[in-house]
N, C-alpha and C. Protein backbone atom coordinates (compact mmCIF):
# COMPACT_ATOMS: atom_id res chain seq x y z
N UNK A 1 -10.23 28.95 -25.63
CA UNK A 1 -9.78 29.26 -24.29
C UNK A 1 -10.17 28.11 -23.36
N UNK A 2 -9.19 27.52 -22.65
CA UNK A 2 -9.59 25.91 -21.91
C UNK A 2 -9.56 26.99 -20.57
N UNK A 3 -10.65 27.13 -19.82
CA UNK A 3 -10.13 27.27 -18.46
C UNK A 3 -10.43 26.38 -17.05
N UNK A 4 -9.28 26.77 -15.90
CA UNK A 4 -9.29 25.71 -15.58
C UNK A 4 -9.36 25.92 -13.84
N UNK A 5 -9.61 25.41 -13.05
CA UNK A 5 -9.73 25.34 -11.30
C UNK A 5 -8.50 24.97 -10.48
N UNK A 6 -7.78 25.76 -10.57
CA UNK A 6 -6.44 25.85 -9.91
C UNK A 6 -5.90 26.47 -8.99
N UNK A 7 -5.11 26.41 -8.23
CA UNK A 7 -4.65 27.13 -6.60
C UNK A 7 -3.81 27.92 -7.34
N UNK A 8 -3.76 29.40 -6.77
CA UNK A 8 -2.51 30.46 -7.32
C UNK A 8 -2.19 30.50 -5.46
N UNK A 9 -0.86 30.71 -5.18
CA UNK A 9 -0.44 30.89 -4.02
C UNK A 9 0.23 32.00 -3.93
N UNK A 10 -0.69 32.42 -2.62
CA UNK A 10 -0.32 33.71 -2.03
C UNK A 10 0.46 33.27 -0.35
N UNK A 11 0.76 34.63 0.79
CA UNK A 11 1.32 34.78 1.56
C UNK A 11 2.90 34.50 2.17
N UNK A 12 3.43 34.31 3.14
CA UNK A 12 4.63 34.69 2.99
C UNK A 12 5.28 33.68 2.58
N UNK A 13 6.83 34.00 2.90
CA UNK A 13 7.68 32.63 2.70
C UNK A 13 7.81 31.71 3.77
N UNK A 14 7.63 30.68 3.36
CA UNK A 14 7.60 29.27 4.50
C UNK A 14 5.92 29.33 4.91
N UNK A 15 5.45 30.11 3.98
CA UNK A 15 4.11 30.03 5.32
C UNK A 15 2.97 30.05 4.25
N UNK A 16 2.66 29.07 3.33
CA UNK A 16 2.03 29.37 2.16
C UNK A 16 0.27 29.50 2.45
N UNK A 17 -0.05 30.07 1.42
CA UNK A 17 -1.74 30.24 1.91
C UNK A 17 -2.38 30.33 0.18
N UNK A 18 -3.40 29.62 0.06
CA UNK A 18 -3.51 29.79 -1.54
C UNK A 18 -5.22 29.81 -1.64
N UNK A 19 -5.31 30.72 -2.93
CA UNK A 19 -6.51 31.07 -3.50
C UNK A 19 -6.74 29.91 -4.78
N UNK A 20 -8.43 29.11 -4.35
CA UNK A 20 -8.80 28.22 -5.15
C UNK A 20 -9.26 29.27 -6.85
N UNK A 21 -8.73 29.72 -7.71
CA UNK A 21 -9.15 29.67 -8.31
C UNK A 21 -9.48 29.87 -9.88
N UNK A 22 -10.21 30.93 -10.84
CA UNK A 22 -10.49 30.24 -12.27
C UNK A 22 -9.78 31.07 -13.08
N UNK A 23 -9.34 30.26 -14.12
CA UNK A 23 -8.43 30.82 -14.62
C UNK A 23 -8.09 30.76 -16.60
N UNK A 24 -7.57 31.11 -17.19
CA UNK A 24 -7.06 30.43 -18.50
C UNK A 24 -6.44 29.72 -18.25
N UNK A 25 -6.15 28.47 -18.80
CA UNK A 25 -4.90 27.52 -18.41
C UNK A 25 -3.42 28.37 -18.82
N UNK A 26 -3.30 29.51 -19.99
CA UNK A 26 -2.27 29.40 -20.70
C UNK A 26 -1.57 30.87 -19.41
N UNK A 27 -2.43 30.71 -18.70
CA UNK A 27 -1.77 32.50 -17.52
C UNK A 27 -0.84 31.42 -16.76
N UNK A 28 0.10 32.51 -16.00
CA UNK A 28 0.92 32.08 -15.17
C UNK A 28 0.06 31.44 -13.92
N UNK A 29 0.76 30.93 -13.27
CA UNK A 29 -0.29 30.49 -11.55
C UNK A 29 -0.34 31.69 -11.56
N UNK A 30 -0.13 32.97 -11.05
CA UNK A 30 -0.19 33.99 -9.84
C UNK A 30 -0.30 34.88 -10.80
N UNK A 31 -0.61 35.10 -12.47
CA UNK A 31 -1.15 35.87 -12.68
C UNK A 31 -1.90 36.91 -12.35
N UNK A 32 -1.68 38.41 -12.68
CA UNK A 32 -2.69 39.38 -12.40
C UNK A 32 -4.77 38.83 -13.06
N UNK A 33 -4.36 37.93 -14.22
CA UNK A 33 -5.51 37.90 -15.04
C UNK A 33 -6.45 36.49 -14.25
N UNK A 34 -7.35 36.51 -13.52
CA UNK A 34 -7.81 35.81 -12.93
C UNK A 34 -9.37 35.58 -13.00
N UNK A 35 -10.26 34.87 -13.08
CA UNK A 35 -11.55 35.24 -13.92
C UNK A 35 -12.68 35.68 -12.62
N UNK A 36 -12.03 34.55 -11.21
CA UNK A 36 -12.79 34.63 -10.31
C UNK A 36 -11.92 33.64 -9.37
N UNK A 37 -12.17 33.84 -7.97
CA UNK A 37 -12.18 33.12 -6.66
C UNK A 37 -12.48 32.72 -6.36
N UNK A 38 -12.47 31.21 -6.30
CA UNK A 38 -13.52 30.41 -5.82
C UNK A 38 -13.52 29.83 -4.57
N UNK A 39 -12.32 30.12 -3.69
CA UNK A 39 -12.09 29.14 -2.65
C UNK A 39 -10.69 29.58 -2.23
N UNK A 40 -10.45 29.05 -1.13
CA UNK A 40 -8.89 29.66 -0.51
C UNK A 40 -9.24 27.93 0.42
N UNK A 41 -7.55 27.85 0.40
CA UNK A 41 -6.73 26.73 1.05
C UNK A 41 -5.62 26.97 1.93
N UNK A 42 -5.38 27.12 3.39
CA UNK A 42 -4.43 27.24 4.18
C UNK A 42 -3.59 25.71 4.37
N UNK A 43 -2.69 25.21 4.24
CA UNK A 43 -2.14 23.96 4.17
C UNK A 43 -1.61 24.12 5.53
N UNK A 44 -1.56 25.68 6.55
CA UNK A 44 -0.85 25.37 7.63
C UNK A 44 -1.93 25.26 8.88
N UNK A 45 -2.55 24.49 8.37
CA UNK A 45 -3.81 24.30 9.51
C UNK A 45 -4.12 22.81 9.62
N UNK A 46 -4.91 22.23 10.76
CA UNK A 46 -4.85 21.04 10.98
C UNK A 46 -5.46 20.39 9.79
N UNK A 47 -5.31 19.08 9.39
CA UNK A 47 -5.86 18.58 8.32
C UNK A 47 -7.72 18.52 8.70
N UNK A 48 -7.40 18.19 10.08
CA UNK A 48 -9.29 18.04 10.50
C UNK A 48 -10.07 19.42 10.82
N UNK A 49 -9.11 20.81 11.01
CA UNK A 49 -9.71 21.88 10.61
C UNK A 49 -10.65 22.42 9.71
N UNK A 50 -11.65 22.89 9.91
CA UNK A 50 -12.74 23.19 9.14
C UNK A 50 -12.46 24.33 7.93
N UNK A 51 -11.38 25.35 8.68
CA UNK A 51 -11.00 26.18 7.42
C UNK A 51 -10.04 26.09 6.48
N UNK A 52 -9.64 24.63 6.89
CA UNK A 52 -8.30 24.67 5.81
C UNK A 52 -8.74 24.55 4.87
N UNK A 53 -9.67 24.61 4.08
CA UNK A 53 -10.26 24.46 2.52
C UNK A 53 -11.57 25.03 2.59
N UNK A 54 -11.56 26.02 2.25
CA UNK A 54 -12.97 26.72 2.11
C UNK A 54 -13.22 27.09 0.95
N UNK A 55 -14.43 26.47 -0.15
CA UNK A 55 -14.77 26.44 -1.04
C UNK A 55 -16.25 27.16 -1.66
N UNK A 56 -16.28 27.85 -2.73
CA UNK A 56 -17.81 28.58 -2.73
C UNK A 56 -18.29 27.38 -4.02
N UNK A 57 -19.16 26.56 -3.63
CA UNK A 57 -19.94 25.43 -4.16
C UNK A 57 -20.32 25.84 -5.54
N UNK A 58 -21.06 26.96 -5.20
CA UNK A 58 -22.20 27.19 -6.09
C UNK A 58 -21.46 27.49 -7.50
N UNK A 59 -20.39 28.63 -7.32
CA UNK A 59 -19.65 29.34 -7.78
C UNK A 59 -18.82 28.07 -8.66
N UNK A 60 -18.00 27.05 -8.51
CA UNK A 60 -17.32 25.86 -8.77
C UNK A 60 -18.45 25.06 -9.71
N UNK A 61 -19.20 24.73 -9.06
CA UNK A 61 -20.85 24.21 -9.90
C UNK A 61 -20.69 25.00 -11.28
N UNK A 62 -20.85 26.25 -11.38
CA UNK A 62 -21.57 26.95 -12.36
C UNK A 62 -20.14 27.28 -13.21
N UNK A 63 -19.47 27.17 -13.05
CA UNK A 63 -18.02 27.09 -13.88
C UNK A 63 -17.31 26.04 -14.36
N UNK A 64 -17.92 24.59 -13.63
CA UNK A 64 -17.66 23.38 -13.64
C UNK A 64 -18.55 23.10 -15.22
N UNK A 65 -19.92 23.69 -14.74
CA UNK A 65 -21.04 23.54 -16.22
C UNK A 65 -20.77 24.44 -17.08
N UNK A 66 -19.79 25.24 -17.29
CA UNK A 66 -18.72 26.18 -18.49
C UNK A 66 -18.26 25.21 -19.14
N UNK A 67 -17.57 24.31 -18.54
CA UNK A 67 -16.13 23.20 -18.77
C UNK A 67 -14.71 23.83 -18.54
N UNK A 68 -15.16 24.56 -17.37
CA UNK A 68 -13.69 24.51 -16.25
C UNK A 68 -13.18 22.79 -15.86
N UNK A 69 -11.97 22.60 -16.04
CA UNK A 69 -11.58 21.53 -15.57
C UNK A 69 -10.71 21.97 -13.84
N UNK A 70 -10.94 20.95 -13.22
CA UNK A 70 -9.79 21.04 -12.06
C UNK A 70 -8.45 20.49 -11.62
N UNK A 71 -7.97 21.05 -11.38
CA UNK A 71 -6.58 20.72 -11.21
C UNK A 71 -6.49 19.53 -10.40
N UNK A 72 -5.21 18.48 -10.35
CA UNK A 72 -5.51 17.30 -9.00
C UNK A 72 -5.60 17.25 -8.13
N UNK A 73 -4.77 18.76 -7.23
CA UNK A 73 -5.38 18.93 -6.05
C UNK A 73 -6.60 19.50 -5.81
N UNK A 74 -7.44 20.54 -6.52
CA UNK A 74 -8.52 20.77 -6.56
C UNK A 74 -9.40 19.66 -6.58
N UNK A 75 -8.94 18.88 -7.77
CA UNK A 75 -10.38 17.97 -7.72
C UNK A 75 -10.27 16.76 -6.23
N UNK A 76 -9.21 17.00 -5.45
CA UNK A 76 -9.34 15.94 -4.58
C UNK A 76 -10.15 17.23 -3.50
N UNK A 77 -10.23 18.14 -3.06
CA UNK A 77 -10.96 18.91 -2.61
C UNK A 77 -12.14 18.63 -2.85
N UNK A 78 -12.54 18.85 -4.12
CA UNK A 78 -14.03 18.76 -4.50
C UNK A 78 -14.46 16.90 -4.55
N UNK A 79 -13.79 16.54 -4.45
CA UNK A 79 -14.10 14.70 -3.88
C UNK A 79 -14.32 15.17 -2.15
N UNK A 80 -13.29 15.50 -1.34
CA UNK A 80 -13.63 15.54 0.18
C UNK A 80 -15.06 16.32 0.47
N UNK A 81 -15.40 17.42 -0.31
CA UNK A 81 -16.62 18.40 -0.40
C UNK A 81 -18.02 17.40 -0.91
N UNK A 82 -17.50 16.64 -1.68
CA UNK A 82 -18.65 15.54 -2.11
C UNK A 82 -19.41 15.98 -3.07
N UNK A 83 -18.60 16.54 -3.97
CA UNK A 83 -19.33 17.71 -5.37
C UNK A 83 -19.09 16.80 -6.65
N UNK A 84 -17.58 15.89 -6.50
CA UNK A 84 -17.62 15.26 -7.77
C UNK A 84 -17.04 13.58 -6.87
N UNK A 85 -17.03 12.46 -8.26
CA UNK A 85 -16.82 11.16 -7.68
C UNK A 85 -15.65 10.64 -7.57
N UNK A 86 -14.71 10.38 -7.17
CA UNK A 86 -13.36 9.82 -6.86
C UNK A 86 -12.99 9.26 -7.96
N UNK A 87 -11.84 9.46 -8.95
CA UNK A 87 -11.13 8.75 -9.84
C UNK A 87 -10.82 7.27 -9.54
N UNK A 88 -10.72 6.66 -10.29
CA UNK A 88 -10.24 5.47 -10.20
C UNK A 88 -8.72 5.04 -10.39
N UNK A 89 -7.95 4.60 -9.13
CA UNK A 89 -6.78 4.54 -9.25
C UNK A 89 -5.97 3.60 -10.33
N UNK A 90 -5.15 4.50 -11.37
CA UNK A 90 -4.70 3.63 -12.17
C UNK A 90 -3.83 2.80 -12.23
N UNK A 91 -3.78 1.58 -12.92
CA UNK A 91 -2.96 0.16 -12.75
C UNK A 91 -1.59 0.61 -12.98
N UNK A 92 -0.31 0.05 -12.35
CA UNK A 92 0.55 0.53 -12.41
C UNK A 92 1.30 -0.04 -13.60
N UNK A 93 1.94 0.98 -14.55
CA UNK A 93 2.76 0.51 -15.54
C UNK A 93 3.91 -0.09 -15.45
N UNK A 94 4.32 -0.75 -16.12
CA UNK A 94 5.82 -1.80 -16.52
C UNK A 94 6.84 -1.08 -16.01
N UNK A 95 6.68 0.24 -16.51
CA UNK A 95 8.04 1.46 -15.93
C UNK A 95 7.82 1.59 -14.13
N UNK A 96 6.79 1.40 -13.44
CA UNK A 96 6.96 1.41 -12.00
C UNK A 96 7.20 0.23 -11.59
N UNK A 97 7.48 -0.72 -12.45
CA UNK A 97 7.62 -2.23 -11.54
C UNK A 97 9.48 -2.52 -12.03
N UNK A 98 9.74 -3.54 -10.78
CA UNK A 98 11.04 -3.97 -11.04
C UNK A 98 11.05 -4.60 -11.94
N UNK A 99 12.34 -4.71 -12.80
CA UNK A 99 12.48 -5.27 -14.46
C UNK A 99 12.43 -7.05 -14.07
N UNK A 100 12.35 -7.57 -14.89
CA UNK A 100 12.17 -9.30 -15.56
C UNK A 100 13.38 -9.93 -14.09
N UNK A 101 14.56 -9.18 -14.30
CA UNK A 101 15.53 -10.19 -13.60
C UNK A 101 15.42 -9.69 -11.88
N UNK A 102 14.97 -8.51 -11.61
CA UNK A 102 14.80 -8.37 -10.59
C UNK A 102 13.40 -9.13 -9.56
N UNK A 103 12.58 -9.15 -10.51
CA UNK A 103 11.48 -10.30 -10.47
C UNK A 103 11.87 -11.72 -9.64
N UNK A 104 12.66 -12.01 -10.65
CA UNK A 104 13.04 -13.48 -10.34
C UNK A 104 13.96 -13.74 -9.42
N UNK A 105 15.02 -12.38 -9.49
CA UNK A 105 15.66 -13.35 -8.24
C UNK A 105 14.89 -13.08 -7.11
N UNK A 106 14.01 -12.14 -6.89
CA UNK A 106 12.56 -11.73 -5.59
C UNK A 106 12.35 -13.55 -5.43
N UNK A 107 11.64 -14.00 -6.45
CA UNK A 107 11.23 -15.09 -6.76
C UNK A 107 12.01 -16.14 -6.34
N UNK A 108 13.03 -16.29 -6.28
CA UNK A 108 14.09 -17.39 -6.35
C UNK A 108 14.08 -17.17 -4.67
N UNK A 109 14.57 -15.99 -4.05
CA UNK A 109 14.95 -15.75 -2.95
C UNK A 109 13.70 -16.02 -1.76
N UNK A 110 12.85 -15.83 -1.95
CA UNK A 110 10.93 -16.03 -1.86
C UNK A 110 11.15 -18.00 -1.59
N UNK A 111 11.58 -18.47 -2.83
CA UNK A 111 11.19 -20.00 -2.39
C UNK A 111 12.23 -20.39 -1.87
N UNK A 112 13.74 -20.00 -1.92
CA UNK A 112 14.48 -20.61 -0.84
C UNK A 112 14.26 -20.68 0.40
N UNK A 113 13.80 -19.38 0.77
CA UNK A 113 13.24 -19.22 2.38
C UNK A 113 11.99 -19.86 2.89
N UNK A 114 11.17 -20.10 1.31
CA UNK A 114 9.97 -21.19 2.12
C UNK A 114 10.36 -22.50 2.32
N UNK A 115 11.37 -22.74 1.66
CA UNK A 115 12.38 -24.05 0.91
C UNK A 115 12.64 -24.58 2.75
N UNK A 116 13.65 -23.90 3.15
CA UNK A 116 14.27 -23.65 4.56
C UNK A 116 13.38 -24.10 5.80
N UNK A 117 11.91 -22.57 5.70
CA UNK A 117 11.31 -22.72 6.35
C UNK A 117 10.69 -24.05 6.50
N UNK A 118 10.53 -25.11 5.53
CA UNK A 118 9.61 -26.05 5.19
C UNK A 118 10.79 -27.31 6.11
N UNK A 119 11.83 -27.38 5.68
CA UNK A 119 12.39 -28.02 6.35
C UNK A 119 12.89 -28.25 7.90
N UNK A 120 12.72 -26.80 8.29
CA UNK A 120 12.89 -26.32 9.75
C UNK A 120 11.88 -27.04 10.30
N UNK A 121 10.47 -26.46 9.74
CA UNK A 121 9.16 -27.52 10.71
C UNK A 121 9.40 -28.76 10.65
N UNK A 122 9.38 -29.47 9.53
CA UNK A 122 9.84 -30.96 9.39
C UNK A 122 10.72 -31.36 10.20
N UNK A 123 11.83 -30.61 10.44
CA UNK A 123 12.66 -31.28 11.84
C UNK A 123 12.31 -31.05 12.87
N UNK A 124 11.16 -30.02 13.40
CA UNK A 124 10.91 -29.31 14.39
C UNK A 124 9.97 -30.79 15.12
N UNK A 125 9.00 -31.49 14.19
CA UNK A 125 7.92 -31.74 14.39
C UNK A 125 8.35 -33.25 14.50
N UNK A 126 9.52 -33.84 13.94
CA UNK A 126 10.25 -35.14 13.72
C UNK A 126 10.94 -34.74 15.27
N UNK A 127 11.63 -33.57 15.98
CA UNK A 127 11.95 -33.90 17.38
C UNK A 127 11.59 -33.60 18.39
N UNK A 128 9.77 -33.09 17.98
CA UNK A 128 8.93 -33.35 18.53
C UNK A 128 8.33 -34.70 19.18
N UNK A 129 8.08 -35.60 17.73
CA UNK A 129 7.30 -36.63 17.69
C UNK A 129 8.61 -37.25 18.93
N UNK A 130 9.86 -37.31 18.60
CA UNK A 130 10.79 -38.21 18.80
C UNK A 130 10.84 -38.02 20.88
N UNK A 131 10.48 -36.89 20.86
CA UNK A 131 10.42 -36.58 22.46
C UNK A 131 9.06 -36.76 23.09
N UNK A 132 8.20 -36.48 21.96
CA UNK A 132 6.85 -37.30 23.08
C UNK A 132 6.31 -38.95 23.13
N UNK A 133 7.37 -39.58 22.17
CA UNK A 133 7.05 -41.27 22.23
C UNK A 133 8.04 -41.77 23.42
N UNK A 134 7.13 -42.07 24.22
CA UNK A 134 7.69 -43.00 25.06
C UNK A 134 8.66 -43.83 25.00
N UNK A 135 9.67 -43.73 25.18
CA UNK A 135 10.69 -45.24 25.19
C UNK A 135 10.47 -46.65 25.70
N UNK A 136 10.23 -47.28 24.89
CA UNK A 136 9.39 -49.01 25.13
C UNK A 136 10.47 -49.53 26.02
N UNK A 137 10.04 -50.02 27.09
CA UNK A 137 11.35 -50.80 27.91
C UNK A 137 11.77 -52.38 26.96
N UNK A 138 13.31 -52.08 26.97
CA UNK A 138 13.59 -52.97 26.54
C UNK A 138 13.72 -54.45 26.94
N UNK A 139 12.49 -55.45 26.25
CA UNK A 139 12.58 -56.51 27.23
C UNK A 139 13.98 -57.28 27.12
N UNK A 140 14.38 -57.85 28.28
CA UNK A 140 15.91 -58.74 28.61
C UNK A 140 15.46 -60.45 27.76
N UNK A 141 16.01 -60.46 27.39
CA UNK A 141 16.21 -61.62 26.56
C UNK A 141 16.63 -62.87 27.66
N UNK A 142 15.40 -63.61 27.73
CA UNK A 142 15.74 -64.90 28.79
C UNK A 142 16.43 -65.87 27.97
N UNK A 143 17.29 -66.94 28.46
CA UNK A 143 17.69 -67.60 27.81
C UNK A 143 16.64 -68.82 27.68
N UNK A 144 16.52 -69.42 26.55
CA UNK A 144 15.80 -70.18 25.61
C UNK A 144 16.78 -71.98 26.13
N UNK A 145 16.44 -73.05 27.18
CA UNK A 145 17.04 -73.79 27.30
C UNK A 145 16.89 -74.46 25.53
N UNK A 146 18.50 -74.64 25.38
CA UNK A 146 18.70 -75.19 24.15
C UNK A 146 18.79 -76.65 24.51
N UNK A 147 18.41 -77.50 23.86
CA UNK A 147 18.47 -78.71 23.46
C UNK A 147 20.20 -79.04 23.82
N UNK A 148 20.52 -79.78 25.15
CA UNK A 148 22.24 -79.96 25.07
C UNK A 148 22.67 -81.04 23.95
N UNK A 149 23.94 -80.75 23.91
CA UNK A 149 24.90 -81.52 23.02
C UNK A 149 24.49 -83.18 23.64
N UNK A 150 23.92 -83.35 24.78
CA UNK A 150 23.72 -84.77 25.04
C UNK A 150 22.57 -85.33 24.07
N UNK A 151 21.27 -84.46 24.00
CA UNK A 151 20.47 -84.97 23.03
C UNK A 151 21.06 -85.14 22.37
N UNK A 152 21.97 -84.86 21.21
CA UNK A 152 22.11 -84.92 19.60
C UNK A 152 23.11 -86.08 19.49
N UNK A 153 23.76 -86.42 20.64
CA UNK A 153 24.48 -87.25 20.51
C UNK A 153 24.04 -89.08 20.96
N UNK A 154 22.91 -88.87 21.06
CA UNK A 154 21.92 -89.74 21.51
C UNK A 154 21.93 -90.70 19.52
């Protein structure tokens, strides 16, 4: 018999209200066959409300040292309560990531735009430079007395 720390939900429709608690794994949720109560959860209450999760410690403790296991929302309860230690989030598999070709064109599309960007500054900064250098006055070219045709014919 595995049993286990699970919410059976009670109250109306649209308006759920649920009992934390122990159970056989192989019963329905809302089974009549229930071993014990350990806790009740209102989900329609503020999250920073004090009664939206009310839990009997001791009771969870001493069923926990049976080898009751808890369910995932239970055990994130008993993480906020500070009874057990936070799982470690697992690495995401091959099946949640985009396939090989979707990768690459990410990739491809990724360095064109740094590609772009890279060239944008480069002109940005080239008509920059080009507007804060001063324009050198252009000196006028005096004429250079040339040697006349009378010298050479000397």
């Amino acid at each position: 018999m595995a049993t286990v720390i699970r919410l059976a939900r009670y109250g109306a429709k649209k308006r759920p209200y649920y009992h934390v608690v122990v159970t056989d794994s192989r019963n329905a949720r809302n089974s009549g066959s229930i071993l014990e109560t350990v806790g009740k959860y209102n989900p329609m209450l503020d999250k920073n409300d004090e009664k939206r999760v009310i839990l009997d410690i001791e009771k969870i403790k001493s069923w926990m040292g049976k080898g009751a296991k808890p369910s995932d929302r239970v055990y994130k309860f008993l993480v906020n309560a500070g009874l057990v230690s936070a799982k470690p989030i697992p690495k995401q598999t091959k099946k949640n990531q985009p396939s090989e070709k979707t990768q690459m064109k990410a990739k491809d599309k990724a360095d064109k735009l740094a590609k772009i960007a890279e060239e944008k500054a480069a002109a940005e900064a080239a008509a920059k430079a080009a507007a804060e250098v001063p324009a050198e006055p252009v000196a006028e070219e005096t004429p250079v007395a040339e040697p006349a045709a009378e010298a050479v014919a000397e």
